[in-house]
Protein backbone atom coordinates (compact mmCIF):
# COMPACT_ATOMS: atom_id res chain seq x y z
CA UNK A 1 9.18 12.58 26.82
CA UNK A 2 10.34 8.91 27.06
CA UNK A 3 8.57 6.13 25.35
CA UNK A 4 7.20 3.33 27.27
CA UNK A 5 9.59 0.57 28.11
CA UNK A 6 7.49 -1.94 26.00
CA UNK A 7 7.81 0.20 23.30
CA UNK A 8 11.38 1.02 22.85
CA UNK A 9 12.08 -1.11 19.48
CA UNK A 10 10.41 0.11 16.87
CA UNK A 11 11.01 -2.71 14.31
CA UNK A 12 9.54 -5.75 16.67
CA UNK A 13 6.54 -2.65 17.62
CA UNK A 14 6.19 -2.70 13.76
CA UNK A 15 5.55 -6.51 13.77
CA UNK A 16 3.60 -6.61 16.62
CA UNK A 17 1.32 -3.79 15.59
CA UNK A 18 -0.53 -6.20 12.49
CA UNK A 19 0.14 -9.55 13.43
CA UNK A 20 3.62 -10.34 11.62
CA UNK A 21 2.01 -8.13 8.42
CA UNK A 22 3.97 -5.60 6.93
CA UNK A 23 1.61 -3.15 5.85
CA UNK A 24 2.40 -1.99 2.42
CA UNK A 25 0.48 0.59 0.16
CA UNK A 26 -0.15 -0.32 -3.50
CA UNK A 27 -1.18 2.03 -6.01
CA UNK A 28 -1.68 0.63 -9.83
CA UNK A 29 -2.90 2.23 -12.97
CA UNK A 30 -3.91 -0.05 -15.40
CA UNK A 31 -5.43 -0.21 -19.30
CA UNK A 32 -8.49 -1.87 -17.94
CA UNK A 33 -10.07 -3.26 -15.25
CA UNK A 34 -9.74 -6.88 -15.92
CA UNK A 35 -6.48 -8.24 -14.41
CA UNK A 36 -6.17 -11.01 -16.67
CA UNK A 37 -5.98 -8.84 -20.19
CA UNK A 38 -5.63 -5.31 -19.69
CA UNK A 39 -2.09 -3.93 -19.21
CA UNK A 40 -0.51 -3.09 -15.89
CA UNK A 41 1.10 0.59 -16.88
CA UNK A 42 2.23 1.96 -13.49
CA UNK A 43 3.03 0.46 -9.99
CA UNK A 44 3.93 2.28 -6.92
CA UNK A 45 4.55 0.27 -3.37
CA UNK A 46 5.28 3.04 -0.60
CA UNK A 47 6.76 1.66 2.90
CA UNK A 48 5.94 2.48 6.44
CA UNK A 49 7.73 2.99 9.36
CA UNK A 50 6.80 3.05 12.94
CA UNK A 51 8.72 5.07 15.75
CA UNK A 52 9.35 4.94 19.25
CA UNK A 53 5.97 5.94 20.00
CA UNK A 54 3.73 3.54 17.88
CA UNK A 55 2.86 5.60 15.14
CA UNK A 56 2.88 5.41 11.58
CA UNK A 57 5.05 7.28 9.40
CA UNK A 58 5.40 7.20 5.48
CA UNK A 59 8.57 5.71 4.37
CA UNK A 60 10.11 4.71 1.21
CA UNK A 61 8.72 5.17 -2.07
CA UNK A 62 9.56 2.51 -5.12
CA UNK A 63 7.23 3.63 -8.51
CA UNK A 64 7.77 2.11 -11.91
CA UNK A 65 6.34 3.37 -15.29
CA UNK A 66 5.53 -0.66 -16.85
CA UNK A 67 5.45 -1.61 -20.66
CA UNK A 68 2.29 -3.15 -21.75
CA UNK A 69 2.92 -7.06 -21.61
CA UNK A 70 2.19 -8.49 -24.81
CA UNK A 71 -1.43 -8.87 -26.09
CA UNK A 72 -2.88 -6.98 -23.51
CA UNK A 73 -5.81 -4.88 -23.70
CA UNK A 74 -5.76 -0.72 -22.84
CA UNK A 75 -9.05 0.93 -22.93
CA UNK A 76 -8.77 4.52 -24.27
CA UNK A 77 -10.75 5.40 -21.63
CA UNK A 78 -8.62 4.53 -19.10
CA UNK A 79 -5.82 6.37 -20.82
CA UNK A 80 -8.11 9.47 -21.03
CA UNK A 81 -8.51 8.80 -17.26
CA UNK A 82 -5.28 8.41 -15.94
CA UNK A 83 -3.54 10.58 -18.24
CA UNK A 84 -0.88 8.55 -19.34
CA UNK A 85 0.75 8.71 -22.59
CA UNK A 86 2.21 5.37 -24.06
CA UNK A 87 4.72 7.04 -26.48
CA UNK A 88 6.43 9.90 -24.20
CA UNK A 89 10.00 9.91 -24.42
CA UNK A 90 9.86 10.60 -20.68
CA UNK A 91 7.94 7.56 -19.55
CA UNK A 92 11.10 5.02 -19.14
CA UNK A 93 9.46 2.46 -18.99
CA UNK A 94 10.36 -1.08 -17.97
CA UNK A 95 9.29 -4.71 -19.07
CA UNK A 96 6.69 -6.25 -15.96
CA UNK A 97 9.05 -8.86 -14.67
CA UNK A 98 11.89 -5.98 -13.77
CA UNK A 99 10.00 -3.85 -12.22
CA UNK A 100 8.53 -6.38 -10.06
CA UNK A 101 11.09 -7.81 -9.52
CA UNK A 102 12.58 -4.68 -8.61
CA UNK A 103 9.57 -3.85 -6.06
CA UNK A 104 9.12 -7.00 -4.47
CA UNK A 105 13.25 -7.21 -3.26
CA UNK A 106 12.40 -3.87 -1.71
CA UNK A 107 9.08 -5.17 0.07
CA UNK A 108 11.09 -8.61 1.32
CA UNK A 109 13.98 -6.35 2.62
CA UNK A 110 12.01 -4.04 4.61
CA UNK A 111 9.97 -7.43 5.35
CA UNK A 112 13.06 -8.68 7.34
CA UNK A 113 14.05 -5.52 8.63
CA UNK A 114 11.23 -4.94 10.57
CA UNK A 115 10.83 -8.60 12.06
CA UNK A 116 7.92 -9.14 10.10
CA UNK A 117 6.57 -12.88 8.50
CA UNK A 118 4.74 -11.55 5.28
CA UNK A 119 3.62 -8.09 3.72
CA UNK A 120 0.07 -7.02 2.98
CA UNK A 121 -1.45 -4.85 0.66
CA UNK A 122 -2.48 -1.45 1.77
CA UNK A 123 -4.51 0.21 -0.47
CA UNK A 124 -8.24 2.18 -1.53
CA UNK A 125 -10.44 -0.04 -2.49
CA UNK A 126 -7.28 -2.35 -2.40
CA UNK A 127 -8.44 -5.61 -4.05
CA UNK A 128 -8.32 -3.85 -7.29
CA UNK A 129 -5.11 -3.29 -6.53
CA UNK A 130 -4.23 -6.91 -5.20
CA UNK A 131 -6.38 -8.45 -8.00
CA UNK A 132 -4.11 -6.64 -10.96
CA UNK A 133 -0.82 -7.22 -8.66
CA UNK A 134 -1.11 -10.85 -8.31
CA UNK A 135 -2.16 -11.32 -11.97
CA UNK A 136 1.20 -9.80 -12.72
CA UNK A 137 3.00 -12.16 -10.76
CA UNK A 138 1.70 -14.71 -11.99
CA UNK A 139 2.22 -13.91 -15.35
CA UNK A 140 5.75 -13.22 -14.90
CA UNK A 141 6.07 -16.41 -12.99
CA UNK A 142 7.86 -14.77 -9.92
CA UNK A 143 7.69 -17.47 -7.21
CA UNK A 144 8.61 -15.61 -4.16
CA UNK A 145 6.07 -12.95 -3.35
CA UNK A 146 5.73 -11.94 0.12
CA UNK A 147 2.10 -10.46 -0.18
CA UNK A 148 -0.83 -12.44 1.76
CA UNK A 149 -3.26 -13.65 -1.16
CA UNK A 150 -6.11 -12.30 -0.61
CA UNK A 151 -6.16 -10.32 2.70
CA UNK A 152 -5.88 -6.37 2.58
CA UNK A 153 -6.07 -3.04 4.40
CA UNK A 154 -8.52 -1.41 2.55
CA UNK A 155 -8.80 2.41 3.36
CA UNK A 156 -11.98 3.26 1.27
CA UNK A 157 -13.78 0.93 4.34
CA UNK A 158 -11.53 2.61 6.77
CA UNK A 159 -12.23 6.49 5.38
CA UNK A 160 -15.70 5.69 5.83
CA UNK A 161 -15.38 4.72 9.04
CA UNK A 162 -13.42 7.66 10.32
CA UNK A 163 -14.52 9.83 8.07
CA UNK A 164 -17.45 9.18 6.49
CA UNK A 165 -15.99 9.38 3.24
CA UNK A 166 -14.87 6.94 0.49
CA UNK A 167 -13.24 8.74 -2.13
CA UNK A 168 -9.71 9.04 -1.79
CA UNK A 169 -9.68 12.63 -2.73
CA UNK A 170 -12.31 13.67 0.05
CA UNK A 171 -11.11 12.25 2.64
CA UNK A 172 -7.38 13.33 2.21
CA UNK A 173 -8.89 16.33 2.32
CA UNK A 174 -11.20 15.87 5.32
CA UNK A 175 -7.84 14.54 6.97
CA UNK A 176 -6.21 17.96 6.55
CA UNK A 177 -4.13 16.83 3.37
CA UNK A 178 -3.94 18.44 0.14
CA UNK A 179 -4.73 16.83 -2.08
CA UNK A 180 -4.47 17.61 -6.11
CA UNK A 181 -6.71 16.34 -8.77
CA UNK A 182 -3.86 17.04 -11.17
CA UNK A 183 -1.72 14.69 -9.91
CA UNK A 184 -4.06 12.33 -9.17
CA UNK A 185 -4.14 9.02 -10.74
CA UNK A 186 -0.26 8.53 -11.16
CA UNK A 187 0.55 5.62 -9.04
CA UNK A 188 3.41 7.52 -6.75
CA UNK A 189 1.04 10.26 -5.98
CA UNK A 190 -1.94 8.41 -5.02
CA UNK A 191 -0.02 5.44 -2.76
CA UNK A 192 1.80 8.22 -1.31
CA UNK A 193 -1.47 9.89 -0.57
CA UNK A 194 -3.24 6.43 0.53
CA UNK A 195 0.01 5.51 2.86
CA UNK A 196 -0.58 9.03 4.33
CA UNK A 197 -4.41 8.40 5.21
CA UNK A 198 -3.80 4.72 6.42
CA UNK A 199 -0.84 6.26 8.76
CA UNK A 200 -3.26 8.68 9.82
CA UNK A 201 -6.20 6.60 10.69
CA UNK A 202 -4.13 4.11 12.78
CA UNK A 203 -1.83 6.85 14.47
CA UNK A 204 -5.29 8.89 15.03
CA UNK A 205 -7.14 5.67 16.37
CA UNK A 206 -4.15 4.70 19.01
CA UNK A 207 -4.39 8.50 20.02
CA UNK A 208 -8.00 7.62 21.19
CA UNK A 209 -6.89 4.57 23.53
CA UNK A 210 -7.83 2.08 20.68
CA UNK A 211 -4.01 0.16 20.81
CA UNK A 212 -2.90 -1.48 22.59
CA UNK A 213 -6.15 -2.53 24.28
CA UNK A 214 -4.66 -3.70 27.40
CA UNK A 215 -7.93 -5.89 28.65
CA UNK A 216 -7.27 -8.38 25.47
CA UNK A 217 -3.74 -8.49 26.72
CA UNK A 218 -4.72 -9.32 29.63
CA UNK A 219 -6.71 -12.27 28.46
CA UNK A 220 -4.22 -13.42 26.43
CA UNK A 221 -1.93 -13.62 28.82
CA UNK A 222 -4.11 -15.26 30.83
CA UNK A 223 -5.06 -18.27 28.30
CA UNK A 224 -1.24 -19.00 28.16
C-alpha cells in the first residue's frame, strides 16, 4: 500500500497536521500544587512522530528526577501520593535549570526537525502541567522556550470525548492499554501513557474521515 502523494513527507505532514505546533506530552510530579512554591520533583517530555500515513506514533522519551529548588514547599501528601522518596540513593537527581535545560534542547531539535514554528504541551488535564512548567522556567530564567504560553492539548477533555472517560487510568484502559496503578504517577510512565492516548485519539479520529477534511480545503483554497 502506497501513501498518498500529498502525504509522502512525514516531517512537513507533522507540521501541517497542528498548525506549525509540535505536539509534545508533559508529565510533572510535583510537592504541591501551587507552581509558584512547591517543588518540581520529576519531569518527563515524550516526542511524537508521524509516518507516511498520518498517524501518530510515540517517539522519544527525555525524564529527569529534579532537586527541590530552594525554599520550596513539598506536601507529605503528595509524597505519599506519588511515591517518591527524596533521599534514595537511586534518584540522581539534577538541579532545575539542567534538566530543563536538558529537555527543552531536545524539544527545539525535534522542533526543527519536523518543520515545525513552536511546541505545545500535550498533556491530562495539561495546564497543571503547563502552569508548574512555565513557573520553572521562569525561575531558572531560561529565555528560549519553545512552548506556546498558554495553549494545550488537553486529553482529559479529549478522553471524554472519545471515551467518555477522564481519568487517565480508565481510559488507557478503555483504549485497550494496560495500564498499571503501580507505576503510575512517575512522570515517564504516565507521559508515556498520555502520548499513547493522544496518538490514539488523533490516529483513531483520521481513521473515521475526520483529517484532512477536504471541504475546508477546499475553501481555503478558494479564499486565496
Amino acid at each position: 500500500m502506497n501513501p498518498p502523494e500529498n502525504q509522502k513527507d512525514p516531517s512537513s505532514l507533522l507540521a501541517q497536521r497542528f498548525r506549525g505546533f509540535l505536539p509534545v506530552i508533559i508529565d510533572v510530579e510535583t510537592g504541591g500544587f501551587n507552581p509558584f512554591t512547591d517543588a518540581l520533583l520529576e519531569i518527563a517530555a515524550v516526542t511524537v512522530r508521524i509516518d507516511e500515513f498520518g498517524l501518530l506514533h510515540r517517539h522519544e522519551t527525555f525524564a529527569f528526577h529534579i532537586d527541590p529548588f530552594e525554599g520550596s514547599n513539598i506536601e507529605q501528601a503528595a509524597l505519599d501520593f506519588t511515591g517518591i522518596d527524596l533521599d534514595s540513593p537511586d534518584r540522581m537527581a539534577e538541579p532545575e535549570l539542567m534538566a530543563l535545560t536538558d529537555m527543552l534542547q531536545a524539544v527545539r531539535r525535534s522542533v526543527k526537525e519536523n518543520g515545525c514554528t513552536r511546541a505545545i504541551v500535550v498533556g491530562h488535564n495539561a495546564h497543571f502541567d503547563l502552569n508548574f512548567l512555565n513557573a520553572a522556567i521562569e525561575r531558572c530564567d531560561i529565555k528560549r522556550n519553545p512552548f506556546h504560553p498558554f495553549s494545550v492539548f488537553d486529553t482529559a477533555t479529549l478522553s471524554g470525548l472519545a471515551f467518555g472517560q477522564t481519568v487517565l487510568a480508565k481510559a488507557c484502559r478503555v483504549a485497550g492499554f494496560e495500564f498499571s496503578n503501580s507505576s503510575a504517577h512517575s512522570a515517564a510512565y504516565d507521559a508515556e501513557k498520555t502520548a499513547d492516548l493522544f496518538c490514539f485519539i488523533v490516529n483513531k479520529w483520521k481513521e473515521c474521515g475526520g483529517w484532512p477534511l477536504a471541504v475546508v480545503c477546499e475553501e481555503d483554497e478558494e479564499a486565496e
